[in-house]
PDB file of N, CA and C in Angstrom:
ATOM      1  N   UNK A   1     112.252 110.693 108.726  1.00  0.00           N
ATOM      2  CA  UNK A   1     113.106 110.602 109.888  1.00  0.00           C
ATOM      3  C   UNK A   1     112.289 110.338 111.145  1.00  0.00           C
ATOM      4  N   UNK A   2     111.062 111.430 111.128  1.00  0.00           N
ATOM      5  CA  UNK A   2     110.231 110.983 112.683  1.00  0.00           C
ATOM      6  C   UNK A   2     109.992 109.702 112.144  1.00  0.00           C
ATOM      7  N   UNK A   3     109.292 108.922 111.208  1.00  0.00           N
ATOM      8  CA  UNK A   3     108.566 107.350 111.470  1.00  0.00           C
ATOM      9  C   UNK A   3     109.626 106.511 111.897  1.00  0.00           C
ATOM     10  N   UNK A   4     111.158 106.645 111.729  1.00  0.00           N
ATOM     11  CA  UNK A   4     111.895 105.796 112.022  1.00  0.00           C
ATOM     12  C   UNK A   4     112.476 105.719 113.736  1.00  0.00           C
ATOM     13  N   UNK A   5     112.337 107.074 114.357  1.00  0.00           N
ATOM     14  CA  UNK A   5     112.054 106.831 115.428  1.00  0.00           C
ATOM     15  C   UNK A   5     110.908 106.215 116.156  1.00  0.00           C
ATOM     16  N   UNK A   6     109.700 106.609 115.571  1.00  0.00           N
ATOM     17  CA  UNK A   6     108.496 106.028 116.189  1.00  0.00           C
ATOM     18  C   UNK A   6     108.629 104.796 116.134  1.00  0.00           C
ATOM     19  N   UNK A   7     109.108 103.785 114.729  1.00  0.00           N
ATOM     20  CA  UNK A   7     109.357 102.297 114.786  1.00  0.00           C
ATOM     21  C   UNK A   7     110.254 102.112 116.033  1.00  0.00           C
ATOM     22  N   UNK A   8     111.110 102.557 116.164  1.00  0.00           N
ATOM     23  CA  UNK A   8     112.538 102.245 117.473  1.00  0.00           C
ATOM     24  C   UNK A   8     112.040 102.346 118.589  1.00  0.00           C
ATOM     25  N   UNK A   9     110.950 103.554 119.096  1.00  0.00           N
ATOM     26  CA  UNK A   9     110.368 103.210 120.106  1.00  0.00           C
ATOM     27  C   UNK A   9     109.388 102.331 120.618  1.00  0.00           C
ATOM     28  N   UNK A  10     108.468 101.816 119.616  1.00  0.00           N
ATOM     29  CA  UNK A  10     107.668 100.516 118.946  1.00  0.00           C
ATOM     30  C   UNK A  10     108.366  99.196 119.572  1.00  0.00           C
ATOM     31  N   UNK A  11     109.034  99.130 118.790  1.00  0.00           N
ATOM     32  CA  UNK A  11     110.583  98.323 118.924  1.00  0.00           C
ATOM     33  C   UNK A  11     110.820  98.107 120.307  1.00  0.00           C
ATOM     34  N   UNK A  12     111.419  99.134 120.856  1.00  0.00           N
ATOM     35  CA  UNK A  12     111.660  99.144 121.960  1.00  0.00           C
ATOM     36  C   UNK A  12     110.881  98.727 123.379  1.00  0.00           C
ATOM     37  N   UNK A  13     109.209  99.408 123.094  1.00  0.00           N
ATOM     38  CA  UNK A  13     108.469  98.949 124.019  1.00  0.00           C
ATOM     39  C   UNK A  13     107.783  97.756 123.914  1.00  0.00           C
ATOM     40  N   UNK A  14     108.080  97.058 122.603  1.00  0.00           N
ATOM     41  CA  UNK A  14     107.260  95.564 122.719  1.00  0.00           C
ATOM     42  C   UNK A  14     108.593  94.724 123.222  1.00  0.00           C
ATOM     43  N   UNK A  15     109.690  95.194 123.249  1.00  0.00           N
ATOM     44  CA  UNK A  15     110.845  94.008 124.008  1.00  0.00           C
ATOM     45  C   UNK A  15     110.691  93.905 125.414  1.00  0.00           C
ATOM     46  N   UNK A  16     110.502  95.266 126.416  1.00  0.00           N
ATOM     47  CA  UNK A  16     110.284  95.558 128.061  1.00  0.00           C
ATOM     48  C   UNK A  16     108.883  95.984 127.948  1.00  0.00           C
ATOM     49  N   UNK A  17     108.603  94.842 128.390  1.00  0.00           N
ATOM     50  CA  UNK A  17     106.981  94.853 128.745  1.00  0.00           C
ATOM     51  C   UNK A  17     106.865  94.691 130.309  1.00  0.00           C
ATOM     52  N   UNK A  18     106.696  95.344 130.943  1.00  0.00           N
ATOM     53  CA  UNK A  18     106.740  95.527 132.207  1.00  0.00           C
ATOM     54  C   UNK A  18     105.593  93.932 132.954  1.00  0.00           C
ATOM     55  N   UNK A  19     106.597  92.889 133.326  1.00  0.00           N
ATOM     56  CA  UNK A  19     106.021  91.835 133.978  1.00  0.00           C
ATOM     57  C   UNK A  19     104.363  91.842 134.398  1.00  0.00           C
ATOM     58  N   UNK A  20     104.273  92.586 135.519  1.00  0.00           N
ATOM     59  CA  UNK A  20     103.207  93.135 136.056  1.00  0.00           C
ATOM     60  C   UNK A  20     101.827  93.485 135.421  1.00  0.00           C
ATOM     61  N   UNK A  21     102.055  94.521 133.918  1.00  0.00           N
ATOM     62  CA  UNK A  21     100.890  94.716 132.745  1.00  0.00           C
ATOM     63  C   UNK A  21     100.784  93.567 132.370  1.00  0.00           C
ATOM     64  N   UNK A  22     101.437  92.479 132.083  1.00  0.00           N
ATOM     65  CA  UNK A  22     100.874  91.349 131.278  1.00  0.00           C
ATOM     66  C   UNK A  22     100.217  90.256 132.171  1.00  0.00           C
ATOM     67  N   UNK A  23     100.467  90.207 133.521  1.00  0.00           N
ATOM     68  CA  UNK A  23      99.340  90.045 134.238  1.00  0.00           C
ATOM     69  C   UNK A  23      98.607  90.102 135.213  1.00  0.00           C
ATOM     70  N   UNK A  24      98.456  91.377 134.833  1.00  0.00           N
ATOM     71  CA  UNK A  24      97.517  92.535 135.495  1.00  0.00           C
ATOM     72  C   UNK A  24      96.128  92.169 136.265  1.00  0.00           C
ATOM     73  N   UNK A  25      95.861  91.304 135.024  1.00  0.00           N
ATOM     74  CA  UNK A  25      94.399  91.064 135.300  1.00  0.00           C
ATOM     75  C   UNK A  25      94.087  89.693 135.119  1.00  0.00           C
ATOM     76  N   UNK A  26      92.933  89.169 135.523  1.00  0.00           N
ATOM     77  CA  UNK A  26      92.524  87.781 135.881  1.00  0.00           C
ATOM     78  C   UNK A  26      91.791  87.553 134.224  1.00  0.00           C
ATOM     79  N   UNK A  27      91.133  88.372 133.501  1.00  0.00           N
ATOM     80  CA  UNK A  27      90.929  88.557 132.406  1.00  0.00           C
ATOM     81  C   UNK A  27      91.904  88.564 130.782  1.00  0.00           C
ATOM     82  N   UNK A  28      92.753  89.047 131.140  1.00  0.00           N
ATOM     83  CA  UNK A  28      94.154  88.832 130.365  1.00  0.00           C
ATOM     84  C   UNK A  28      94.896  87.918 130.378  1.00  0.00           C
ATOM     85  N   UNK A  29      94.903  87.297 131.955  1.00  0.00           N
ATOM     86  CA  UNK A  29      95.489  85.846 131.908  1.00  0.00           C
ATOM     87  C   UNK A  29      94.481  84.674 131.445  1.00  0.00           C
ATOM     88  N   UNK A  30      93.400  84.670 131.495  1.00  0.00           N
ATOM     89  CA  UNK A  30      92.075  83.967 130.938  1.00  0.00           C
ATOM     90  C   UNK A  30      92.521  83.980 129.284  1.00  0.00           C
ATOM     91  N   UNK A  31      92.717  85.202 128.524  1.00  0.00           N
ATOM     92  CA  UNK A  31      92.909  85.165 127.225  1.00  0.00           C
ATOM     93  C   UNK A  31      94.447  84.704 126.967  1.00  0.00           C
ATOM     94  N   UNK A  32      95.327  84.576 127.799  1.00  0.00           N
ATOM     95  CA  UNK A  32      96.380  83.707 127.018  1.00  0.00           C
ATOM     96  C   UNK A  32      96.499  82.345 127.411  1.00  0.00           C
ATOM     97  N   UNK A  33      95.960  81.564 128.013  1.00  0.00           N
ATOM     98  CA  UNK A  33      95.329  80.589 128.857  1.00  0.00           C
ATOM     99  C   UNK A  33      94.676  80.247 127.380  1.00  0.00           C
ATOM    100  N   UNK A  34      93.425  80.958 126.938  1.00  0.00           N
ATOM    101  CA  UNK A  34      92.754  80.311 125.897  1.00  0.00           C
ATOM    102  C   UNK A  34      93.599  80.104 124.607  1.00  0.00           C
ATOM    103  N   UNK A  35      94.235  81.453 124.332  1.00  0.00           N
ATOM    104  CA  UNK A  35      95.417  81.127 122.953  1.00  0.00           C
ATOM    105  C   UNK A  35      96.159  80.162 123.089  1.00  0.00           C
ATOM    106  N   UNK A  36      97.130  79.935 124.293  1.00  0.00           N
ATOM    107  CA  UNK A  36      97.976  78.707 124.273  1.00  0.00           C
ATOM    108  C   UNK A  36      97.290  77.516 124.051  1.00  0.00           C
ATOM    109  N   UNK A  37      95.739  76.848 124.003  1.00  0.00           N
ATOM    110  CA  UNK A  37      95.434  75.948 123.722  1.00  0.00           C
ATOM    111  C   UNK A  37      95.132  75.990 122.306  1.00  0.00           C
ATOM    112  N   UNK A  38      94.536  77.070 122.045  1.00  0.00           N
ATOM    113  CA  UNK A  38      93.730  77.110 120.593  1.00  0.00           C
ATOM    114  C   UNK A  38      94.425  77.630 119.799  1.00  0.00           C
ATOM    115  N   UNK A  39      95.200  78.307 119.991  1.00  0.00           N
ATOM    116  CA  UNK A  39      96.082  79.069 118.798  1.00  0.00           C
ATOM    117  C   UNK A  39      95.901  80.520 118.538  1.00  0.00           C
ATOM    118  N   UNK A  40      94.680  80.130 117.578  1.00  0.00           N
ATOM    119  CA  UNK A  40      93.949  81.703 117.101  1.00  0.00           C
ATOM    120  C   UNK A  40      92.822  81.199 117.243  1.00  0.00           C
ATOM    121  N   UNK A  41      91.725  82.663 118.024  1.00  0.00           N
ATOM    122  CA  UNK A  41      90.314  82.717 117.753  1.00  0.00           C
ATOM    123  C   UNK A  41      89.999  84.389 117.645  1.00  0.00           C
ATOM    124  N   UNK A  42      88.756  84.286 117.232  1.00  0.00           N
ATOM    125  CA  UNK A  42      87.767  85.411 117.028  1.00  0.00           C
ATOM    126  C   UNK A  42      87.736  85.932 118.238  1.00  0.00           C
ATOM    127  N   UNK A  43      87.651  87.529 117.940  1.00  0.00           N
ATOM    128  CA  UNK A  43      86.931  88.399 119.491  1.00  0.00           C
ATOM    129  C   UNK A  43      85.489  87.427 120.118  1.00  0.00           C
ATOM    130  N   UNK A  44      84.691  87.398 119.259  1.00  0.00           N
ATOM    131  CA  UNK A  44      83.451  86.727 119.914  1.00  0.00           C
ATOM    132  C   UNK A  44      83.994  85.288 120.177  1.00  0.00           C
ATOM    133  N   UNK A  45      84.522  84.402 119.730  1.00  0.00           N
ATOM    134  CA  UNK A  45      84.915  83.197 120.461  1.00  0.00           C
ATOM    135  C   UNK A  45      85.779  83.327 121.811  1.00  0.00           C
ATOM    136  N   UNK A  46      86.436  84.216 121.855  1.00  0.00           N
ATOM    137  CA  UNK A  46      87.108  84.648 122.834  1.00  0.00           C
ATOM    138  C   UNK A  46      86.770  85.090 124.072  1.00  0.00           C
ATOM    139  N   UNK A  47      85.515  86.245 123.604  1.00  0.00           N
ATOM    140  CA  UNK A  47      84.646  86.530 124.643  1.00  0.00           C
ATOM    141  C   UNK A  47      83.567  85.843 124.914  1.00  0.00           C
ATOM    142  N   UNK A  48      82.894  84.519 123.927  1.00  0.00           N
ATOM    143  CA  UNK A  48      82.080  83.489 124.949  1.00  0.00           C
ATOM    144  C   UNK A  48      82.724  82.514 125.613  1.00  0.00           C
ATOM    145  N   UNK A  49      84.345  82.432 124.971  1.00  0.00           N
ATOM    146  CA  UNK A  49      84.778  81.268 125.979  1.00  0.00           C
ATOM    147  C   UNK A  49      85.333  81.554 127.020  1.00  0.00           C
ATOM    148  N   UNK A  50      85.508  83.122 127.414  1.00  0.00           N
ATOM    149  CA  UNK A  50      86.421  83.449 129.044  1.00  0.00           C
ATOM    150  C   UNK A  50      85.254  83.989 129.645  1.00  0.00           C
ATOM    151  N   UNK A  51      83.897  84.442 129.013  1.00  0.00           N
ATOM    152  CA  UNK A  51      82.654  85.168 129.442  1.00  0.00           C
ATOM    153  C   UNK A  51      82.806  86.600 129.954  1.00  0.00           C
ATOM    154  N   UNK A  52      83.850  87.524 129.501  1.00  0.00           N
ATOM    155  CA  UNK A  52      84.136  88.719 129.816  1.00  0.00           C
ATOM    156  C   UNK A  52      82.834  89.313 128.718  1.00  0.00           C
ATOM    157  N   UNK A  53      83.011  90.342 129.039  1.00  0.00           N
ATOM    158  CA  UNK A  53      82.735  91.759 128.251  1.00  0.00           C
ATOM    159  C   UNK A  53      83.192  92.019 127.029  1.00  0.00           C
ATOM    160  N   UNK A  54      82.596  92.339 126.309  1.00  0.00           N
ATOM    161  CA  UNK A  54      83.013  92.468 124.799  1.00  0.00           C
ATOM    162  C   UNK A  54      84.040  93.280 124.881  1.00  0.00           C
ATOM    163  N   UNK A  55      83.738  94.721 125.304  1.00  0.00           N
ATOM    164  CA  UNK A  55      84.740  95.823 125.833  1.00  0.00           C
ATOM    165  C   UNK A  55      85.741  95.375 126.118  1.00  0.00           C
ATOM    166  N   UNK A  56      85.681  94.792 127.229  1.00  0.00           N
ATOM    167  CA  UNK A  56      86.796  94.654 128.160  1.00  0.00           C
ATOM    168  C   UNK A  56      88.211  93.379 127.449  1.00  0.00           C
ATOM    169  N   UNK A  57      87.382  92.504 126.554  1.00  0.00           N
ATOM    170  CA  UNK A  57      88.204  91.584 125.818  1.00  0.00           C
ATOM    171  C   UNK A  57      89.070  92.203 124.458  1.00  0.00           C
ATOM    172  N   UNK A  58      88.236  93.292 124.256  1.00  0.00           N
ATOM    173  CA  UNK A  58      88.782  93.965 123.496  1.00  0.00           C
ATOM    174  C   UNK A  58      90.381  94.833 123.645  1.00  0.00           C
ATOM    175  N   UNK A  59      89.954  95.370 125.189  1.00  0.00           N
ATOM    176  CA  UNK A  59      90.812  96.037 125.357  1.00  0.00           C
ATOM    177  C   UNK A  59      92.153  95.541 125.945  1.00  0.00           C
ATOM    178  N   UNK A  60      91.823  93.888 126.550  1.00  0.00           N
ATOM    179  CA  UNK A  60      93.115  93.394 126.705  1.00  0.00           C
ATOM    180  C   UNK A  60      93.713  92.323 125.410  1.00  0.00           C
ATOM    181  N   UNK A  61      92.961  92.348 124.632  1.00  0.00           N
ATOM    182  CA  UNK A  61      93.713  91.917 123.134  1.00  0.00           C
ATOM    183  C   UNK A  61      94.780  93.226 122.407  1.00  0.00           C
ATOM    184  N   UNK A  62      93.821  94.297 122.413  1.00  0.00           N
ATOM    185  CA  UNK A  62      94.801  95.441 122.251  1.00  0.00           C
ATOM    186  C   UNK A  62      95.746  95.579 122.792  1.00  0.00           C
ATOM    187  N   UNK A  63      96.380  95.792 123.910  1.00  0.00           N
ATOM    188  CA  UNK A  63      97.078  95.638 125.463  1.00  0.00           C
ATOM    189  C   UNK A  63      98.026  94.492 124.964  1.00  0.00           C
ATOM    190  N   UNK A  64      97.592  93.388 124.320  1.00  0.00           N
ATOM    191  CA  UNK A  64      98.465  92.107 124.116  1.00  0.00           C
ATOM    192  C   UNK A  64      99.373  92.374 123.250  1.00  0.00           C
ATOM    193  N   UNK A  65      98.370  92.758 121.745  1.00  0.00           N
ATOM    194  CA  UNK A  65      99.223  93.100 120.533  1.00  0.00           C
ATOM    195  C   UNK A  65     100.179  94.593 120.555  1.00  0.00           C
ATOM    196  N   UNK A  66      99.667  95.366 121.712  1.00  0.00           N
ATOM    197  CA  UNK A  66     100.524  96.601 121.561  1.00  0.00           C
ATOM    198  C   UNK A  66     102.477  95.888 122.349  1.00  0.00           C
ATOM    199  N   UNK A  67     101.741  94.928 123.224  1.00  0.00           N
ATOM    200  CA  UNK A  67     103.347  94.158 123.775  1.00  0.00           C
ATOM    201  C   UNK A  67     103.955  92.905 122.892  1.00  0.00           C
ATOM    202  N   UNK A  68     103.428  93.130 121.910  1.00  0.00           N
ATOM    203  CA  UNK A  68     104.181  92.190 120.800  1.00  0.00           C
ATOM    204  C   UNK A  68     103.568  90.507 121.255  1.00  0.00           C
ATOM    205  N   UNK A  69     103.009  90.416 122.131  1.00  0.00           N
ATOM    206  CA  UNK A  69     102.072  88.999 122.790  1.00  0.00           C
ATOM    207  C   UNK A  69     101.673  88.266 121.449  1.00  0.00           C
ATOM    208  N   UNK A  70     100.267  89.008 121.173  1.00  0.00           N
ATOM    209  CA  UNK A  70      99.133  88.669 120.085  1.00  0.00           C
ATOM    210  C   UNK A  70      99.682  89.340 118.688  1.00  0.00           C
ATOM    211  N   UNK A  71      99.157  88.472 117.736  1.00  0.00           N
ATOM    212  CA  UNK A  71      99.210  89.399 116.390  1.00  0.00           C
ATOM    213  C   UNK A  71      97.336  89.105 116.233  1.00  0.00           C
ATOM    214  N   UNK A  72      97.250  90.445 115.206  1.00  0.00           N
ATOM    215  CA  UNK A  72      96.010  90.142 114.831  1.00  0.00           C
ATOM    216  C   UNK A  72      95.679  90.138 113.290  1.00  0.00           C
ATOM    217  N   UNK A  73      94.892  89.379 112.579  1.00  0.00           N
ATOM    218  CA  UNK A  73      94.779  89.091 111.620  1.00  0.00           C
ATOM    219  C   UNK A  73      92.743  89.452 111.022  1.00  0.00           C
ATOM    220  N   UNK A  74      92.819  90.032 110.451  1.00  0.00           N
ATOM    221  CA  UNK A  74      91.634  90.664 109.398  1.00  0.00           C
ATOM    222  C   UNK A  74      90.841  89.952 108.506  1.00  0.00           C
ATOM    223  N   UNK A  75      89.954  89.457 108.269  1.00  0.00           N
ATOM    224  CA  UNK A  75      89.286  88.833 107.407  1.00  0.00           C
ATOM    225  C   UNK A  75      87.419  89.174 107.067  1.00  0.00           C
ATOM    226  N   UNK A  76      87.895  90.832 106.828  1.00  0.00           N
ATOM    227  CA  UNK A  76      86.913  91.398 106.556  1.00  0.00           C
ATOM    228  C   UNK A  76      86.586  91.892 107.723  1.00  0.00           C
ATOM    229  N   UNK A  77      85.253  91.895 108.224  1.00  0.00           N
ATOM    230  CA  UNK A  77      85.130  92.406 109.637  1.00  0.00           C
ATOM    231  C   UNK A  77      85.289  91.521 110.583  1.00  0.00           C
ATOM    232  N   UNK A  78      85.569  90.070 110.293  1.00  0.00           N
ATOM    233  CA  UNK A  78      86.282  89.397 111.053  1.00  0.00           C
ATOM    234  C   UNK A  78      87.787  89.524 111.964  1.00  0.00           C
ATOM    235  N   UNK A  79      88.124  89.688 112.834  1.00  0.00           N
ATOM    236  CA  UNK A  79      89.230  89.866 113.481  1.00  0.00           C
ATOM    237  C   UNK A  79      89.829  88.435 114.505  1.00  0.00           C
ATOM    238  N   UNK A  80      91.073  88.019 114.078  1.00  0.00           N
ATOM    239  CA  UNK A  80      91.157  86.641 114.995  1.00  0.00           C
ATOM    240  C   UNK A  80      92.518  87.214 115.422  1.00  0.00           C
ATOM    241  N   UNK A  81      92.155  86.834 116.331  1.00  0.00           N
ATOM    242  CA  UNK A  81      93.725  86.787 117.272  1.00  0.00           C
ATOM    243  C   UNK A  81      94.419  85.948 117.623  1.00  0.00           C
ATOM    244  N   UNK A  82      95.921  85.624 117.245  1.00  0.00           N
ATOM    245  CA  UNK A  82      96.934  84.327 117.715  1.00  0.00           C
ATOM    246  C   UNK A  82      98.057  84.397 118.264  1.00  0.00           C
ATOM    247  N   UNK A  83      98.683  83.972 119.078  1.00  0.00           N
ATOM    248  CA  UNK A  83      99.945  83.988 119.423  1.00  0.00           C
ATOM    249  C   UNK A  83     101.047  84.481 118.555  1.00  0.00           C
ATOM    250  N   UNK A  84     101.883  85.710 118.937  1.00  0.00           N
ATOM    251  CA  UNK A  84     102.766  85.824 117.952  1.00  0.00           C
ATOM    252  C   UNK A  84     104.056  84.930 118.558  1.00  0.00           C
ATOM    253  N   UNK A  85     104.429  83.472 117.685  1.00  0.00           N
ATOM    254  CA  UNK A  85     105.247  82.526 117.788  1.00  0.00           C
ATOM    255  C   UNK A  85     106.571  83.396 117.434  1.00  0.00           C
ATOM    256  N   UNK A  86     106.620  84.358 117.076  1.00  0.00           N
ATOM    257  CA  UNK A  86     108.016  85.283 116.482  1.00  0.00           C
ATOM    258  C   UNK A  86     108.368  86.169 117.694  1.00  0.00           C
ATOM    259  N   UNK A  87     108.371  85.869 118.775  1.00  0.00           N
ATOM    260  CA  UNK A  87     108.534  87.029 119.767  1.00  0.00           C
ATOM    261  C   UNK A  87     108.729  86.158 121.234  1.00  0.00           C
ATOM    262  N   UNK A  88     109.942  86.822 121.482  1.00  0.00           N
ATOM    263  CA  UNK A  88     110.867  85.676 122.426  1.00  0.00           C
ATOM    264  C   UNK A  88     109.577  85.638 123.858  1.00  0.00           C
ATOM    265  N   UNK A  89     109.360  86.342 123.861  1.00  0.00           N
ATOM    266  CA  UNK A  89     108.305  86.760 124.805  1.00  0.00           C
ATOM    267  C   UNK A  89     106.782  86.318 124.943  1.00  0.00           C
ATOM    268  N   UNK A  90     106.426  85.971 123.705  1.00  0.00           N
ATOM    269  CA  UNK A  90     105.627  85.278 123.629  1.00  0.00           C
ATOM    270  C   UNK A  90     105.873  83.580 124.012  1.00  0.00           C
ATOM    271  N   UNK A  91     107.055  83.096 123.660  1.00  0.00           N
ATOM    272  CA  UNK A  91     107.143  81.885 123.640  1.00  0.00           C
ATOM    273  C   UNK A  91     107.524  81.510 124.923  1.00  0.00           C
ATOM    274  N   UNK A  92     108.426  82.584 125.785  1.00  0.00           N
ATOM    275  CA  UNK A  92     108.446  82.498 127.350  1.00  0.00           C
ATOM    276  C   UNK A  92     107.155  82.338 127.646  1.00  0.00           C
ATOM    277  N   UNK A  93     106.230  83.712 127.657  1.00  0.00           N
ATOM    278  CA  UNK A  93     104.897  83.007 128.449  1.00  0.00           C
ATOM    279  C   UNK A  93     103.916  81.587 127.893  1.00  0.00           C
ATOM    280  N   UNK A  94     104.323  81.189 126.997  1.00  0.00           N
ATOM    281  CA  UNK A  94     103.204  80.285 126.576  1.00  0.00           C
ATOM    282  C   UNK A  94     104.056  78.997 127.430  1.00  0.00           C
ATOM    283  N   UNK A  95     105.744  78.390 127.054  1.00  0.00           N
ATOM    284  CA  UNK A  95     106.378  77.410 128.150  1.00  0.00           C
ATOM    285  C   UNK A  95     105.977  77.738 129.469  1.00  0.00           C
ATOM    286  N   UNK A  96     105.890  78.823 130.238  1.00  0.00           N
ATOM    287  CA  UNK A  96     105.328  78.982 131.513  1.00  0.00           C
ATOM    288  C   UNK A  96     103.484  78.601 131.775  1.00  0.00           C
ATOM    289  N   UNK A  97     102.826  79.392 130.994  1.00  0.00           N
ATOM    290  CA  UNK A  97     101.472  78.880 131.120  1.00  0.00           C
ATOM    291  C   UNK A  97     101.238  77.370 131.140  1.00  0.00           C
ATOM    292  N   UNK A  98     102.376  76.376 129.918  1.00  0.00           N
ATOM    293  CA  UNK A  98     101.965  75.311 129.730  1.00  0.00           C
ATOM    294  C   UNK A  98     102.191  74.293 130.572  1.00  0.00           C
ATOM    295  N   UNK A  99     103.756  74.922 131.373  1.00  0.00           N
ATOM    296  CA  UNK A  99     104.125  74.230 132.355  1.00  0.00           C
ATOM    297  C   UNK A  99     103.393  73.872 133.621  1.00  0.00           C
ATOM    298  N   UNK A 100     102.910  75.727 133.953  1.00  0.00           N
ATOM    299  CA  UNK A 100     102.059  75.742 135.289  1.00  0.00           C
ATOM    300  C   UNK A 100     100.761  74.706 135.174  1.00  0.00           C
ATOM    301  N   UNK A 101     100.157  74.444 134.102  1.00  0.00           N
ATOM    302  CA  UNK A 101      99.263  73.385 133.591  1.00  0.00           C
ATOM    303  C   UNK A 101      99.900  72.293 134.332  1.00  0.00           C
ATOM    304  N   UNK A 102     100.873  71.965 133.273  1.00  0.00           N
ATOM    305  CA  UNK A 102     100.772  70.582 133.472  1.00  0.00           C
ATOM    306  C   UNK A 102     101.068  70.068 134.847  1.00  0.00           C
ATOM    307  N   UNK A 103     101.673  70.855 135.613  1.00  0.00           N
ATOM    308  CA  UNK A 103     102.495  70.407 137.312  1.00  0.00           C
ATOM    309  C   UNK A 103     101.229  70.627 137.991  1.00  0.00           C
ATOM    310  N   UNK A 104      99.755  71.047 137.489  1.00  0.00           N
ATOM    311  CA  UNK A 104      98.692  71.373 138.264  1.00  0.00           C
ATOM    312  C   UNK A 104      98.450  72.109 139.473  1.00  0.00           C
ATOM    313  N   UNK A 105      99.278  73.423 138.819  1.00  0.00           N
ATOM    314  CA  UNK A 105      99.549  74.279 139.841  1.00  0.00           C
ATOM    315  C   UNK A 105      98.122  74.853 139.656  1.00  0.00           C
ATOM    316  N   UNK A 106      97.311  75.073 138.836  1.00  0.00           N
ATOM    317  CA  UNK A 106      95.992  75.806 138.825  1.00  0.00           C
ATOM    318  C   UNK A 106      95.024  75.149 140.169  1.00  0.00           C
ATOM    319  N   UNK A 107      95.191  73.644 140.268  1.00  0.00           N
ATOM    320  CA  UNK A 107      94.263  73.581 141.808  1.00  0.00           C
ATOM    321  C   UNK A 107      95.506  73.667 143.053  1.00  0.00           C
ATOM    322  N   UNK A 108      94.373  73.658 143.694  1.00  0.00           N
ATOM    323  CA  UNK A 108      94.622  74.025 145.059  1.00  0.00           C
ATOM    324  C   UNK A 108      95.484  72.611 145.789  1.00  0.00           C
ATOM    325  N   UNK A 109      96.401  72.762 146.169  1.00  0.00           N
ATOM    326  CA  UNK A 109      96.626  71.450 147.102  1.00  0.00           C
ATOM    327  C   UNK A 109      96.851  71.189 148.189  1.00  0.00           C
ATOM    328  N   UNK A 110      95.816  70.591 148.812  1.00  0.00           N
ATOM    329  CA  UNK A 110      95.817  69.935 150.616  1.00  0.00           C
ATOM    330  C   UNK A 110      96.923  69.865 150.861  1.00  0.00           C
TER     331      UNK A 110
END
């Protein structure tokens, strides 16, 4: 009976993910920035291609997959992380990231 609440609250907190935590940080938006191009990568590909902290990449991959964002996948002590395409929320932020791309809102304009 308790695990089936714990799933519902699970449940519950990967649907309201409070706007604000997901991007919190200039580091977290760096890592879905990199997934929306690549798909899935490794912690260490991840952390030489945004140049964070091992730590710190760690802890906003965790942070991702606890909001239903990222799934993560195992391959021994390998760990890769990808977009979870099953989660309405995921697919909102990735059309927004891809959009803000393409209208070149990332530079600056005179």
């Amino acid at each position: 009976m308790e695990s089936s609440i714990i799933k519902t609250e699970e449940k519950i907190n990967s649907q309201y993910v409070p706007l604000e935590e997901v991007f919190s940080s200039k580091g977290r938006i760096k890592i879905l920035k990199l997934l929306c191009k690549h798909k899935e990568m490794s912690v260490t590909q991840i952390t030489n291609r945004t140049r964070l902290n091992h730590n710190t990449v760690l802890t906003h991959l965790q942070s991702l997959v606890k909001y239903g964002i990222l799934v993560e996948k195992k391959y021994g002590r390998i760990r890769i992380f990808a977009l979870n395409t099953h989660s309405k929320l995921t697919l909102i932020l990735m059309n927004f990231i891809k959009s803000w791309k393409n209208e070149n809102y990332f530079v600056l304009q005179k």
